[in-house]
PDB file of N, CA and C in Angstrom:
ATOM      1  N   UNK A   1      20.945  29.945  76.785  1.00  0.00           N
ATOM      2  CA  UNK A   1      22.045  28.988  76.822  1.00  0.00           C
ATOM      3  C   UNK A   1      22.979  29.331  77.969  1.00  0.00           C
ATOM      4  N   UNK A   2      23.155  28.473  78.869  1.00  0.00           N
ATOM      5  CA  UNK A   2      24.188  28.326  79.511  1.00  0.00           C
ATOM      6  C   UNK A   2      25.746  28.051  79.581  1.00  0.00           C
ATOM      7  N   UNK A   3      26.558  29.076  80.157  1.00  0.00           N
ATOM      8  CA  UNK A   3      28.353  28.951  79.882  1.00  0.00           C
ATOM      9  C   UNK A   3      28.723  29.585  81.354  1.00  0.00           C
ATOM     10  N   UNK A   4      29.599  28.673  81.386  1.00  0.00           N
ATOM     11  CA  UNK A   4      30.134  29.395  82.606  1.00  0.00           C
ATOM     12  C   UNK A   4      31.824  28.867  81.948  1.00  0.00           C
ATOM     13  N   UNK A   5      32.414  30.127  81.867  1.00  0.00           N
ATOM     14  CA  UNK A   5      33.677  30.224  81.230  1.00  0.00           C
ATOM     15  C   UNK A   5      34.471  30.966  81.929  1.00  0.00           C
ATOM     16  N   UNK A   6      35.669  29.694  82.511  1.00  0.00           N
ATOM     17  CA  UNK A   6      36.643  29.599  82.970  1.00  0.00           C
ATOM     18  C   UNK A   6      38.316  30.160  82.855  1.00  0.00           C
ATOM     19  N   UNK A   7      38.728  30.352  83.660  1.00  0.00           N
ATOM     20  CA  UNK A   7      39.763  31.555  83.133  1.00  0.00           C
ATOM     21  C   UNK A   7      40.894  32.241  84.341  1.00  0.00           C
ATOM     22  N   UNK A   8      42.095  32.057  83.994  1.00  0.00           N
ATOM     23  CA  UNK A   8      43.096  32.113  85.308  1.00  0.00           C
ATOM     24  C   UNK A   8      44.114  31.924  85.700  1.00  0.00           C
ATOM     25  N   UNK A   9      44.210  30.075  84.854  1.00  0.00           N
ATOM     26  CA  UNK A   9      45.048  29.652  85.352  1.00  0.00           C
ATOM     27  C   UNK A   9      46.565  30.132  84.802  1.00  0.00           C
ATOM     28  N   UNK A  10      47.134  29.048  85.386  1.00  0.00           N
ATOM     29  CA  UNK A  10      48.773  28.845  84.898  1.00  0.00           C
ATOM     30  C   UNK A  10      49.551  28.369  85.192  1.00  0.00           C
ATOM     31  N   UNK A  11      50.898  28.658  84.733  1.00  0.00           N
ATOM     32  CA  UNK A  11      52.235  28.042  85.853  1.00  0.00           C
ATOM     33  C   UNK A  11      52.643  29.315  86.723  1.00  0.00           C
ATOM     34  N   UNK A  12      52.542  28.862  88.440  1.00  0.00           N
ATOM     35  CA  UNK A  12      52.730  29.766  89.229  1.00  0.00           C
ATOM     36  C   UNK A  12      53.956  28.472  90.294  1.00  0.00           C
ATOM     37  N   UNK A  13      55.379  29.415  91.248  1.00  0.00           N
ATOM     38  CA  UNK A  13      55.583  28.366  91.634  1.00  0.00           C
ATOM     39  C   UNK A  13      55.335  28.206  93.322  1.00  0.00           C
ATOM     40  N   UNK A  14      55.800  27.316  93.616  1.00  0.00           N
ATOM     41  CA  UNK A  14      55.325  27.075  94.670  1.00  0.00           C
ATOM     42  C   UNK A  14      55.204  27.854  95.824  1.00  0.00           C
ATOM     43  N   UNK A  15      53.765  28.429  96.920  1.00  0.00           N
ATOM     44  CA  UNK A  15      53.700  29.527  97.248  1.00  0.00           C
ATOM     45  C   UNK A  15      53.209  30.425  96.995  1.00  0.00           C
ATOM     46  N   UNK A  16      53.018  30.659  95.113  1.00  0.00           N
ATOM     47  CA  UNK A  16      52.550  31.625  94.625  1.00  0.00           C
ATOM     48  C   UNK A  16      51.064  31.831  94.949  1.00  0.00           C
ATOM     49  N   UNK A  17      50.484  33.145  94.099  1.00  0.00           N
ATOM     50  CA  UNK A  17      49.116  33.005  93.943  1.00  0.00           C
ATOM     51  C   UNK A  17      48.708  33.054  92.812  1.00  0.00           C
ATOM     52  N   UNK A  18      47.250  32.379  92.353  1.00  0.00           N
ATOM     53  CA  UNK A  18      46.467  32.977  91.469  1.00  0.00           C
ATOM     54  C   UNK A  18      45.048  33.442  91.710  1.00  0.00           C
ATOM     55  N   UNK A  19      44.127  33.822  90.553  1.00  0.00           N
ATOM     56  CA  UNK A  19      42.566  33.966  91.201  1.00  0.00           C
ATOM     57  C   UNK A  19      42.081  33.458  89.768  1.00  0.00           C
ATOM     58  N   UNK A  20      40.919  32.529  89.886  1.00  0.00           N
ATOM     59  CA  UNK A  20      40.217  32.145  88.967  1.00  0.00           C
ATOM     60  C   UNK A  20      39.504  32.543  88.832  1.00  0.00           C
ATOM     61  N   UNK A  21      38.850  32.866  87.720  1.00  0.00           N
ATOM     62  CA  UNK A  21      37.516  33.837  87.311  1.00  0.00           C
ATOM     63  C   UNK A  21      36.576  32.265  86.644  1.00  0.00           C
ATOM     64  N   UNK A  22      35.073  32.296  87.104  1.00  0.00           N
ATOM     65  CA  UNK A  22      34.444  31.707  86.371  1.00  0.00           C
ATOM     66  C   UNK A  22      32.768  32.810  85.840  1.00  0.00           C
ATOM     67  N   UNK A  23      33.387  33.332  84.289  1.00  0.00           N
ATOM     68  CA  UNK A  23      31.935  34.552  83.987  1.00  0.00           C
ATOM     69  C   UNK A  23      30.466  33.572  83.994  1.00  0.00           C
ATOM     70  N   UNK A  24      29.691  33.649  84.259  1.00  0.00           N
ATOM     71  CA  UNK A  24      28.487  32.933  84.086  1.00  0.00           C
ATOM     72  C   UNK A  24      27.675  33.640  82.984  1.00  0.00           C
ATOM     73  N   UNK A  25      26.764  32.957  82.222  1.00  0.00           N
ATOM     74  CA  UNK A  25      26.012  33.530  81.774  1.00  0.00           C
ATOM     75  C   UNK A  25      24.484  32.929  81.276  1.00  0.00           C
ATOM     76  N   UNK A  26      23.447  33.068  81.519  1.00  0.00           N
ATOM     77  CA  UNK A  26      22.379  32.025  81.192  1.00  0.00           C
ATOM     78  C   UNK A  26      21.776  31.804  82.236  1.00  0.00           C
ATOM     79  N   UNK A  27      22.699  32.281  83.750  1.00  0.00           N
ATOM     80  CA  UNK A  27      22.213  31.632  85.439  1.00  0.00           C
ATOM     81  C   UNK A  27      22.544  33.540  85.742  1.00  0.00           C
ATOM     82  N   UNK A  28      22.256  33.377  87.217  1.00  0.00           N
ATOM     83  CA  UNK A  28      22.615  34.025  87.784  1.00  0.00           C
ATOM     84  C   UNK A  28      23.251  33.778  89.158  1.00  0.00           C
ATOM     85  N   UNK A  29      24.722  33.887  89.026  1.00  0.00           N
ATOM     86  CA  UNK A  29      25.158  33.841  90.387  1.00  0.00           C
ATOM     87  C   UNK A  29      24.713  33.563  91.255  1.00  0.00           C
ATOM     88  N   UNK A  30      24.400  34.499  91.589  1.00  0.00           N
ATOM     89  CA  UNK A  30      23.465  35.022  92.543  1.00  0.00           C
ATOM     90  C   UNK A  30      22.335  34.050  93.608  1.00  0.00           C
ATOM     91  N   UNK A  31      22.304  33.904  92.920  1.00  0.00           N
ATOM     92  CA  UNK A  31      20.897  32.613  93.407  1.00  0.00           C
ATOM     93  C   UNK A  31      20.887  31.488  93.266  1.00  0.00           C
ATOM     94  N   UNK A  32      22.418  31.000  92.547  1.00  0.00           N
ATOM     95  CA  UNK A  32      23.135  29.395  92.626  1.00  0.00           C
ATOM     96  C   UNK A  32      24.163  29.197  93.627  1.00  0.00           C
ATOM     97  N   UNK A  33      24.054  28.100  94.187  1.00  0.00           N
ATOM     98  CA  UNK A  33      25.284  27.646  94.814  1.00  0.00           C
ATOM     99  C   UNK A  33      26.328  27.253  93.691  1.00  0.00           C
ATOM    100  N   UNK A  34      27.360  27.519  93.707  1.00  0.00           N
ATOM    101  CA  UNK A  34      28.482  28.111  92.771  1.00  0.00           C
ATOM    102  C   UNK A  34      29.486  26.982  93.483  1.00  0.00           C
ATOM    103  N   UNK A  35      29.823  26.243  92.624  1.00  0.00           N
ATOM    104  CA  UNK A  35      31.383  25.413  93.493  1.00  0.00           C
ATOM    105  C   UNK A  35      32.438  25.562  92.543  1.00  0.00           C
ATOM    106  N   UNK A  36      33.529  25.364  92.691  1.00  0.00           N
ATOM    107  CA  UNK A  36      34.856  24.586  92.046  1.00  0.00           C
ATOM    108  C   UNK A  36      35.299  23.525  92.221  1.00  0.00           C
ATOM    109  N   UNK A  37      35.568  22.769  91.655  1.00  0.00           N
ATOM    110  CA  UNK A  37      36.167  21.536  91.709  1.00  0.00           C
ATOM    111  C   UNK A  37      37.617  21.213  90.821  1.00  0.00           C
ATOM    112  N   UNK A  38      38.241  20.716  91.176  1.00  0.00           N
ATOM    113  CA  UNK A  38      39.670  20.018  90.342  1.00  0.00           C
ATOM    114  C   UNK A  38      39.960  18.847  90.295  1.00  0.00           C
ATOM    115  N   UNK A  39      40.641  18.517  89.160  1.00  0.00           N
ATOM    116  CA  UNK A  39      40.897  16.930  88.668  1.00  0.00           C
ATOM    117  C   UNK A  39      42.391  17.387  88.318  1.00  0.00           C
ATOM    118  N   UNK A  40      43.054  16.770  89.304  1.00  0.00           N
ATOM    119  CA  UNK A  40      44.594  16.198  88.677  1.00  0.00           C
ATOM    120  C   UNK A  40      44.551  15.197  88.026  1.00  0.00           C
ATOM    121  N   UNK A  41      45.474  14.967  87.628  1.00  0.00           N
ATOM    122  CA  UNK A  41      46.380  13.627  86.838  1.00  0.00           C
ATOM    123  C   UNK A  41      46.079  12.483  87.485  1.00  0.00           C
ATOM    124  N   UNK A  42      45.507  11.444  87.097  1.00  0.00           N
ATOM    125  CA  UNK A  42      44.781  10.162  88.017  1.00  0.00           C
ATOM    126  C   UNK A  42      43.998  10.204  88.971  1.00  0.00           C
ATOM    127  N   UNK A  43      43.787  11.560  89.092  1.00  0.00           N
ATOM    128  CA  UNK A  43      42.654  11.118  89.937  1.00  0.00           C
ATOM    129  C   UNK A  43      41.027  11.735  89.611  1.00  0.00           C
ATOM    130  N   UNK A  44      40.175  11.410  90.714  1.00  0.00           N
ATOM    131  CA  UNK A  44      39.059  11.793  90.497  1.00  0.00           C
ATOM    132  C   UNK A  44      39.031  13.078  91.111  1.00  0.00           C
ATOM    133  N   UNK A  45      37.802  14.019  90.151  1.00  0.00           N
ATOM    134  CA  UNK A  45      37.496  15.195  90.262  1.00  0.00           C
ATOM    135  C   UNK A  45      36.843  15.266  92.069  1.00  0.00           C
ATOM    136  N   UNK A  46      37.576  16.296  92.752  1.00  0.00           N
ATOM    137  CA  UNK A  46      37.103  16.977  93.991  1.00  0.00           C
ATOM    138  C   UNK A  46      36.526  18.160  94.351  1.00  0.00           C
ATOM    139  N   UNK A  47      35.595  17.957  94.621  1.00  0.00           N
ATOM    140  CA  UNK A  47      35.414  19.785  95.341  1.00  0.00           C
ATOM    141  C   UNK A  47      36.423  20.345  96.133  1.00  0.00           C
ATOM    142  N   UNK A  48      36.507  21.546  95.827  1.00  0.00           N
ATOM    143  CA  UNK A  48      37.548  22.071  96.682  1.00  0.00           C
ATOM    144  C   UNK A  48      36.777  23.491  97.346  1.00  0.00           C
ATOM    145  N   UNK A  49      35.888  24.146  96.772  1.00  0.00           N
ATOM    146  CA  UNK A  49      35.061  25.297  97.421  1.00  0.00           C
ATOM    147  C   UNK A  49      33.394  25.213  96.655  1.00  0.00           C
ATOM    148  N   UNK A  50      32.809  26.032  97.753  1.00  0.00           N
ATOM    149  CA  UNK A  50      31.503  26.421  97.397  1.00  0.00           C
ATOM    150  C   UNK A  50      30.708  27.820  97.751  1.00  0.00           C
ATOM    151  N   UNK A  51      30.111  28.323  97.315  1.00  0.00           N
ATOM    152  CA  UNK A  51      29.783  29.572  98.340  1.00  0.00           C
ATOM    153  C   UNK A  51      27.969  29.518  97.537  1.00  0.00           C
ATOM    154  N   UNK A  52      27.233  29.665  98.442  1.00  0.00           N
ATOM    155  CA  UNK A  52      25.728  29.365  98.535  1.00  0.00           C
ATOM    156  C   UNK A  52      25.161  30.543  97.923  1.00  0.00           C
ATOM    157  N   UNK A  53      23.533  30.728  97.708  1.00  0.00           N
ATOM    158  CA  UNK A  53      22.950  31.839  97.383  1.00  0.00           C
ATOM    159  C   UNK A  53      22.841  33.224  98.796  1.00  0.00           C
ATOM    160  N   UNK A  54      23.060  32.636  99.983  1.00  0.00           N
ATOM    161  CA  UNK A  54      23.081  33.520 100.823  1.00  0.00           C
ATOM    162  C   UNK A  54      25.202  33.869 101.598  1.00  0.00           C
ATOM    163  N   UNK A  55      25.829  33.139 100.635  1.00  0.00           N
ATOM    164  CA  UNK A  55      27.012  33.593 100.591  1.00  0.00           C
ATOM    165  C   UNK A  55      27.965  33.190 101.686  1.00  0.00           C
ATOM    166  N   UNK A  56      27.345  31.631 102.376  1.00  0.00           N
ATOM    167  CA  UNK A  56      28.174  31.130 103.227  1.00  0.00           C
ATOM    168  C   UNK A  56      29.362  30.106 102.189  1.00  0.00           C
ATOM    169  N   UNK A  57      29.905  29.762 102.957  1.00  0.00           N
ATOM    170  CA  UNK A  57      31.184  29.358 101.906  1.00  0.00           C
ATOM    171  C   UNK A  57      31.483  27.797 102.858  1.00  0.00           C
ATOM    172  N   UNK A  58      31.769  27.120 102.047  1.00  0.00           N
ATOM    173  CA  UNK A  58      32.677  25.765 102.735  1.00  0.00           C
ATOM    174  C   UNK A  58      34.284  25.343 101.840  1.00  0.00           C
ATOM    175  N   UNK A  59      34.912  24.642 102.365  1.00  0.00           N
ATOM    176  CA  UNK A  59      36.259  24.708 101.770  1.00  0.00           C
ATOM    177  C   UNK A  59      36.548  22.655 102.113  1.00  0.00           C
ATOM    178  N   UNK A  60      37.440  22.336 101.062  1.00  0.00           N
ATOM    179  CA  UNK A  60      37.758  21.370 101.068  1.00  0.00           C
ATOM    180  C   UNK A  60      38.980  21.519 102.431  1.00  0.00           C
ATOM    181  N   UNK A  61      39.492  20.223 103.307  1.00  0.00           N
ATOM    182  CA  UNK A  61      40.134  20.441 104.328  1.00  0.00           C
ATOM    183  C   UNK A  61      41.862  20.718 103.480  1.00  0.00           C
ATOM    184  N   UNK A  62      42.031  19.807 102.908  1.00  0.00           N
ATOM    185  CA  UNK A  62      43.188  20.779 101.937  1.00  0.00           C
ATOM    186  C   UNK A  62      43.211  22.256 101.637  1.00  0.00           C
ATOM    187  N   UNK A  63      42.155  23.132 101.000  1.00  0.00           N
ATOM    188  CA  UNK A  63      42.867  24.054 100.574  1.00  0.00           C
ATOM    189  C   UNK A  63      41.961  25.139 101.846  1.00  0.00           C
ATOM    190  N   UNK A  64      41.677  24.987 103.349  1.00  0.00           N
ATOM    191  CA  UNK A  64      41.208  25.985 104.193  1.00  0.00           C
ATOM    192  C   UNK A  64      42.467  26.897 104.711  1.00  0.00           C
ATOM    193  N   UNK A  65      42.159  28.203 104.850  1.00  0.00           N
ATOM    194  CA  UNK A  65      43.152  28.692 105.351  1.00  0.00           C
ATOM    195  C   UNK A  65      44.012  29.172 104.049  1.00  0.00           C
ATOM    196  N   UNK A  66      43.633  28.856 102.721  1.00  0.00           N
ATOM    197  CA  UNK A  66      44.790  28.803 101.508  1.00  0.00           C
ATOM    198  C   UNK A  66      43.510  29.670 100.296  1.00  0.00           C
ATOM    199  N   UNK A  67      42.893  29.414 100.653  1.00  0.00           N
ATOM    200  CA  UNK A  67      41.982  29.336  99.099  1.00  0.00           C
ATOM    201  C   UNK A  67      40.996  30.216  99.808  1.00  0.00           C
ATOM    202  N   UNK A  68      40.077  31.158  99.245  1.00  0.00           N
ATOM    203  CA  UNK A  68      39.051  31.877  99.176  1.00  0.00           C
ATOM    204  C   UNK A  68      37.763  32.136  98.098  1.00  0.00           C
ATOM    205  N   UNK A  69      36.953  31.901  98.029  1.00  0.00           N
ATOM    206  CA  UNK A  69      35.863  31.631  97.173  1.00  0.00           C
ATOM    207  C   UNK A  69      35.145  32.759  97.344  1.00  0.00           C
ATOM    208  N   UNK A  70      34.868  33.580  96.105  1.00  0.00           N
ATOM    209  CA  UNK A  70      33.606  34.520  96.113  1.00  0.00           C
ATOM    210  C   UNK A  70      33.193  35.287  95.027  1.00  0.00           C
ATOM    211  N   UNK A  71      31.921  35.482  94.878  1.00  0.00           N
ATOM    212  CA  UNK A  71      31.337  35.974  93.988  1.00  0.00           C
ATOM    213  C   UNK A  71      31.315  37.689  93.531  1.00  0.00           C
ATOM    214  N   UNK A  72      30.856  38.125  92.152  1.00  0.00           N
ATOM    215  CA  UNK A  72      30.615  39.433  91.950  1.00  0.00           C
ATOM    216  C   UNK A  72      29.389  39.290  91.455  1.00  0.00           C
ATOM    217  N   UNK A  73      27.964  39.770  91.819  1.00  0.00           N
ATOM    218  CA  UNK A  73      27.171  39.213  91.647  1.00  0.00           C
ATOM    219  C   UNK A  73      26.991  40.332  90.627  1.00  0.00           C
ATOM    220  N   UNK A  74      27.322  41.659  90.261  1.00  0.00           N
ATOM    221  CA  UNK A  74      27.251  42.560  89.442  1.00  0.00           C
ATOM    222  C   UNK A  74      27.875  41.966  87.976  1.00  0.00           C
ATOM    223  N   UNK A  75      29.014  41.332  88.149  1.00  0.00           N
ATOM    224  CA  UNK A  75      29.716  40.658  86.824  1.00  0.00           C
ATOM    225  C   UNK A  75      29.368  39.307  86.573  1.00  0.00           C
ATOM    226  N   UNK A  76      28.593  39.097  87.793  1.00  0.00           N
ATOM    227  CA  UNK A  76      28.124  37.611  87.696  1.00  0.00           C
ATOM    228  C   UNK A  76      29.326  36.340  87.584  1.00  0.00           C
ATOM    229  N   UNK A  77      29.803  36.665  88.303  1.00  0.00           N
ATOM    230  CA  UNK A  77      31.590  35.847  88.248  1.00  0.00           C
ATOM    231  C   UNK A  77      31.754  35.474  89.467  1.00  0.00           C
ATOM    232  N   UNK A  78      32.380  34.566  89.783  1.00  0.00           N
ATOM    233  CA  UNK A  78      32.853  33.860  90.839  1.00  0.00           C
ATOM    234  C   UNK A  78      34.232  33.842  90.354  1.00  0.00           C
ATOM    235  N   UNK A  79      34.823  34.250  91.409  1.00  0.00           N
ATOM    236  CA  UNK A  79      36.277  33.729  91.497  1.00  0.00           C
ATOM    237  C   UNK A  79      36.573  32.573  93.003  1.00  0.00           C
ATOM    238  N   UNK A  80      37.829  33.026  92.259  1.00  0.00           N
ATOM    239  CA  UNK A  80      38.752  31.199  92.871  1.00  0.00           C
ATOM    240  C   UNK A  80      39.661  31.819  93.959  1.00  0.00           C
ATOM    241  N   UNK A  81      40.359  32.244  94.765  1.00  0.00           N
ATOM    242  CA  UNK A  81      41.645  33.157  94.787  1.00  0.00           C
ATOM    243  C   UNK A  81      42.380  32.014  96.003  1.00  0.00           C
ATOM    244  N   UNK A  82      43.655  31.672  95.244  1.00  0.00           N
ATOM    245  CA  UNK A  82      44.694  30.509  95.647  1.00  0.00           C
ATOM    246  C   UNK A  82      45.713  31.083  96.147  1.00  0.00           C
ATOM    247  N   UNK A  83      45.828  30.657  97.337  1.00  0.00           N
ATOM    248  CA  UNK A  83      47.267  31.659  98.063  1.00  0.00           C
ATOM    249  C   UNK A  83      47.618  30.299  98.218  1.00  0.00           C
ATOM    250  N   UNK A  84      49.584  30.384  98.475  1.00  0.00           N
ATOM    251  CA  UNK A  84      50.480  29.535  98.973  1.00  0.00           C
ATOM    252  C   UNK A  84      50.125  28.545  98.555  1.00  0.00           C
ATOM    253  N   UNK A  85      50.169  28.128  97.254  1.00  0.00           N
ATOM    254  CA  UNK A  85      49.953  27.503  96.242  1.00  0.00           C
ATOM    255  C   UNK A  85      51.222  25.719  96.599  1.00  0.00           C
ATOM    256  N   UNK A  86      50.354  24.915  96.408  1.00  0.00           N
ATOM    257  CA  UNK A  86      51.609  23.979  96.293  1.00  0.00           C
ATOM    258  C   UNK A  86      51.398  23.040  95.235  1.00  0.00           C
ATOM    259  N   UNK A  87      52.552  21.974  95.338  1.00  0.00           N
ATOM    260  CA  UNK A  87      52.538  21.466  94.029  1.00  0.00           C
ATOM    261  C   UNK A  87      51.288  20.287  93.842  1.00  0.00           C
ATOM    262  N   UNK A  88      50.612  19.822  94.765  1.00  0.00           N
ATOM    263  CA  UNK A  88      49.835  19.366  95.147  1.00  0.00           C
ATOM    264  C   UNK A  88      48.397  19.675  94.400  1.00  0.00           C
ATOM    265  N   UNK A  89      47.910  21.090  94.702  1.00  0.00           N
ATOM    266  CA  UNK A  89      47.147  21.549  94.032  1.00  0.00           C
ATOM    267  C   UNK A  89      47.248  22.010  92.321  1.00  0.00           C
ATOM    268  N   UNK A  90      47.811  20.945  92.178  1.00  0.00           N
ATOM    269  CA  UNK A  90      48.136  21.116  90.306  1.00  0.00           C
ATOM    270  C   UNK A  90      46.745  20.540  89.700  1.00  0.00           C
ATOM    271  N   UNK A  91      46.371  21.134  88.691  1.00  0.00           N
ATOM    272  CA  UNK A  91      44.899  20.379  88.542  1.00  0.00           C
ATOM    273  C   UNK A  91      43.776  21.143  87.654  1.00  0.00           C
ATOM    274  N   UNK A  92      43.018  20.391  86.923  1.00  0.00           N
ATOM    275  CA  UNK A  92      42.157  21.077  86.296  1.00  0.00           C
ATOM    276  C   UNK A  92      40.604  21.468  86.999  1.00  0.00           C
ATOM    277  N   UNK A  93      40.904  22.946  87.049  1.00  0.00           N
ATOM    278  CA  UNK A  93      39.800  23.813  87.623  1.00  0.00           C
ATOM    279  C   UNK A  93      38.766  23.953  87.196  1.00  0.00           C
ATOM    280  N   UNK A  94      37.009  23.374  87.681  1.00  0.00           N
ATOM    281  CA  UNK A  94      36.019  23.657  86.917  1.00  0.00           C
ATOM    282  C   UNK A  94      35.193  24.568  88.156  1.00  0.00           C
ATOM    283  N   UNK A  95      34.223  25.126  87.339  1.00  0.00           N
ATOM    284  CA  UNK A  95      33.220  25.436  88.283  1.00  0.00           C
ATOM    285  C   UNK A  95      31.583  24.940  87.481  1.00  0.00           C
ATOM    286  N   UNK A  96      30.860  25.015  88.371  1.00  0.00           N
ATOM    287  CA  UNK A  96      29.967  24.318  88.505  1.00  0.00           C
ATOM    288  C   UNK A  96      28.941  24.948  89.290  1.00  0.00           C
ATOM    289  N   UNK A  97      27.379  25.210  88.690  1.00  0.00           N
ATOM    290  CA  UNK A  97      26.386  25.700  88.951  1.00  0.00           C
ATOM    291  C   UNK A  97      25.838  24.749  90.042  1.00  0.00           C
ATOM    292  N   UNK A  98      25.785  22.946  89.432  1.00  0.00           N
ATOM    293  CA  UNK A  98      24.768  21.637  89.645  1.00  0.00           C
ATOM    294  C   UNK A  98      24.430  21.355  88.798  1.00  0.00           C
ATOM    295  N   UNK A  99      24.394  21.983  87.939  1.00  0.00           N
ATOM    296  CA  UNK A  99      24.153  21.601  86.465  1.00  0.00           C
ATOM    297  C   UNK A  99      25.227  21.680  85.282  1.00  0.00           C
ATOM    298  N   UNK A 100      25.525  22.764  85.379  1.00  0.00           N
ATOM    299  CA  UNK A 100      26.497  22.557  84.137  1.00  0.00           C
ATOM    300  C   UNK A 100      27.946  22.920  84.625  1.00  0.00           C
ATOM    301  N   UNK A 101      28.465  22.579  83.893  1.00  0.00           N
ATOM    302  CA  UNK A 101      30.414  22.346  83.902  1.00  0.00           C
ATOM    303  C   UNK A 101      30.874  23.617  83.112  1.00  0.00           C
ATOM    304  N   UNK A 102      31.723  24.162  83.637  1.00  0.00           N
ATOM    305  CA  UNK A 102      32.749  25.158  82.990  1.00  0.00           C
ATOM    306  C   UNK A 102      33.614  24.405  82.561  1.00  0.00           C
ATOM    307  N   UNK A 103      34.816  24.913  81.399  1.00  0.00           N
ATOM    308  CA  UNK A 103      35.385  24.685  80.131  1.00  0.00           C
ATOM    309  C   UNK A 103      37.154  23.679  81.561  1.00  0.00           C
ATOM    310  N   UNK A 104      36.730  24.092  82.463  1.00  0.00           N
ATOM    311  CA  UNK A 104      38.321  23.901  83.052  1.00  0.00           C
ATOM    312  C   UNK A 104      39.487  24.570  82.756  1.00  0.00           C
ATOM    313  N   UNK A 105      39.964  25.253  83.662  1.00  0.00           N
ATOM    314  CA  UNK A 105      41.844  26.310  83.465  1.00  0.00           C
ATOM    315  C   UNK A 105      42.895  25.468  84.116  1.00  0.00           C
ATOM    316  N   UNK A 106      43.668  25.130  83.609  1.00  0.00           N
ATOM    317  CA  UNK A 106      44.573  24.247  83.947  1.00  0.00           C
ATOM    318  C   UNK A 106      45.597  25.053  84.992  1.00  0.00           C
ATOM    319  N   UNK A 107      45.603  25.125  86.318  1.00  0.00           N
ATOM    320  CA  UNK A 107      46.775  25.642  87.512  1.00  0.00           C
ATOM    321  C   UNK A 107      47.925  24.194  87.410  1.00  0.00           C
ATOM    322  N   UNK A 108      49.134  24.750  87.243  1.00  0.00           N
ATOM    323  CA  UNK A 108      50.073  23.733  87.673  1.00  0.00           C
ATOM    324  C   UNK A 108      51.199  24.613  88.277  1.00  0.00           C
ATOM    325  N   UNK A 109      51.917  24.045  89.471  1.00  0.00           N
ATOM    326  CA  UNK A 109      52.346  24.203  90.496  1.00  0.00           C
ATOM    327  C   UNK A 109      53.663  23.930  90.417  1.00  0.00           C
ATOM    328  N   UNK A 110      54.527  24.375  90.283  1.00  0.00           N
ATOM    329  CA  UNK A 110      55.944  23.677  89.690  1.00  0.00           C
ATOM    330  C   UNK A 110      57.446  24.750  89.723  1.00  0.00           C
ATOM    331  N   UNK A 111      58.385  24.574  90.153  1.00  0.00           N
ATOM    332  CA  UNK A 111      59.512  25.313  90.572  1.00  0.00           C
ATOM    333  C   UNK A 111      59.943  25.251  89.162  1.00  0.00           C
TER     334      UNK A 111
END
């Protein structure tokens, strides 16, 4: 059985950081392309990072320069790690094998 369980978020304010943990279990890291994606409030769900089985990474043009994506292939976890956080990026955080959906950690952004 497959879970990839999500875990991180919060209220941080603007500027701040956090790091999202997504544990996998059922896959292996390792050998999936691993993304995150977020859904704010009206809108539709976006990718915002990805990092491949050979560990190249792409970034949504919003969060480059801000956001860092990467794996522990020993804990089998991917994290999220959100610098200079704005209110913008408020939103529910999933990650995503291609197949299955993590539970979502809610980041909201707010003074």
């Amino acid at each position: 059985q497959v879970q990839l369980v999500g875990s991180g978020g919060g209220l941080v304010q603007p500027g701040g950081s956090l790091r999202l943990s997504c544990a996998a279990s059922g896959i292996r890291v390792s050998i999936n392309v691993m993304r995150w994606y977020r859904q704010a409030p009206g809108k539709e769900r976006e990718l915002v990072a990805s990092i491949t089985r050979g560990g190249s990474t792409n970034y949504a043009d919003s969060v480059k320069g801000r956001f860092t994506i990467s794996r522990d292939n020993a804990k089998n976890t991917v994290y999220l790690q959100m610098n200079s956080l704005k209110p913008e990026d408020t939103a529910v955080y999933y990650c995503n094998n291609g197949d299955f959906w993590g539970q979502g950690t809610l980041v909201t952004v707010s003074s």
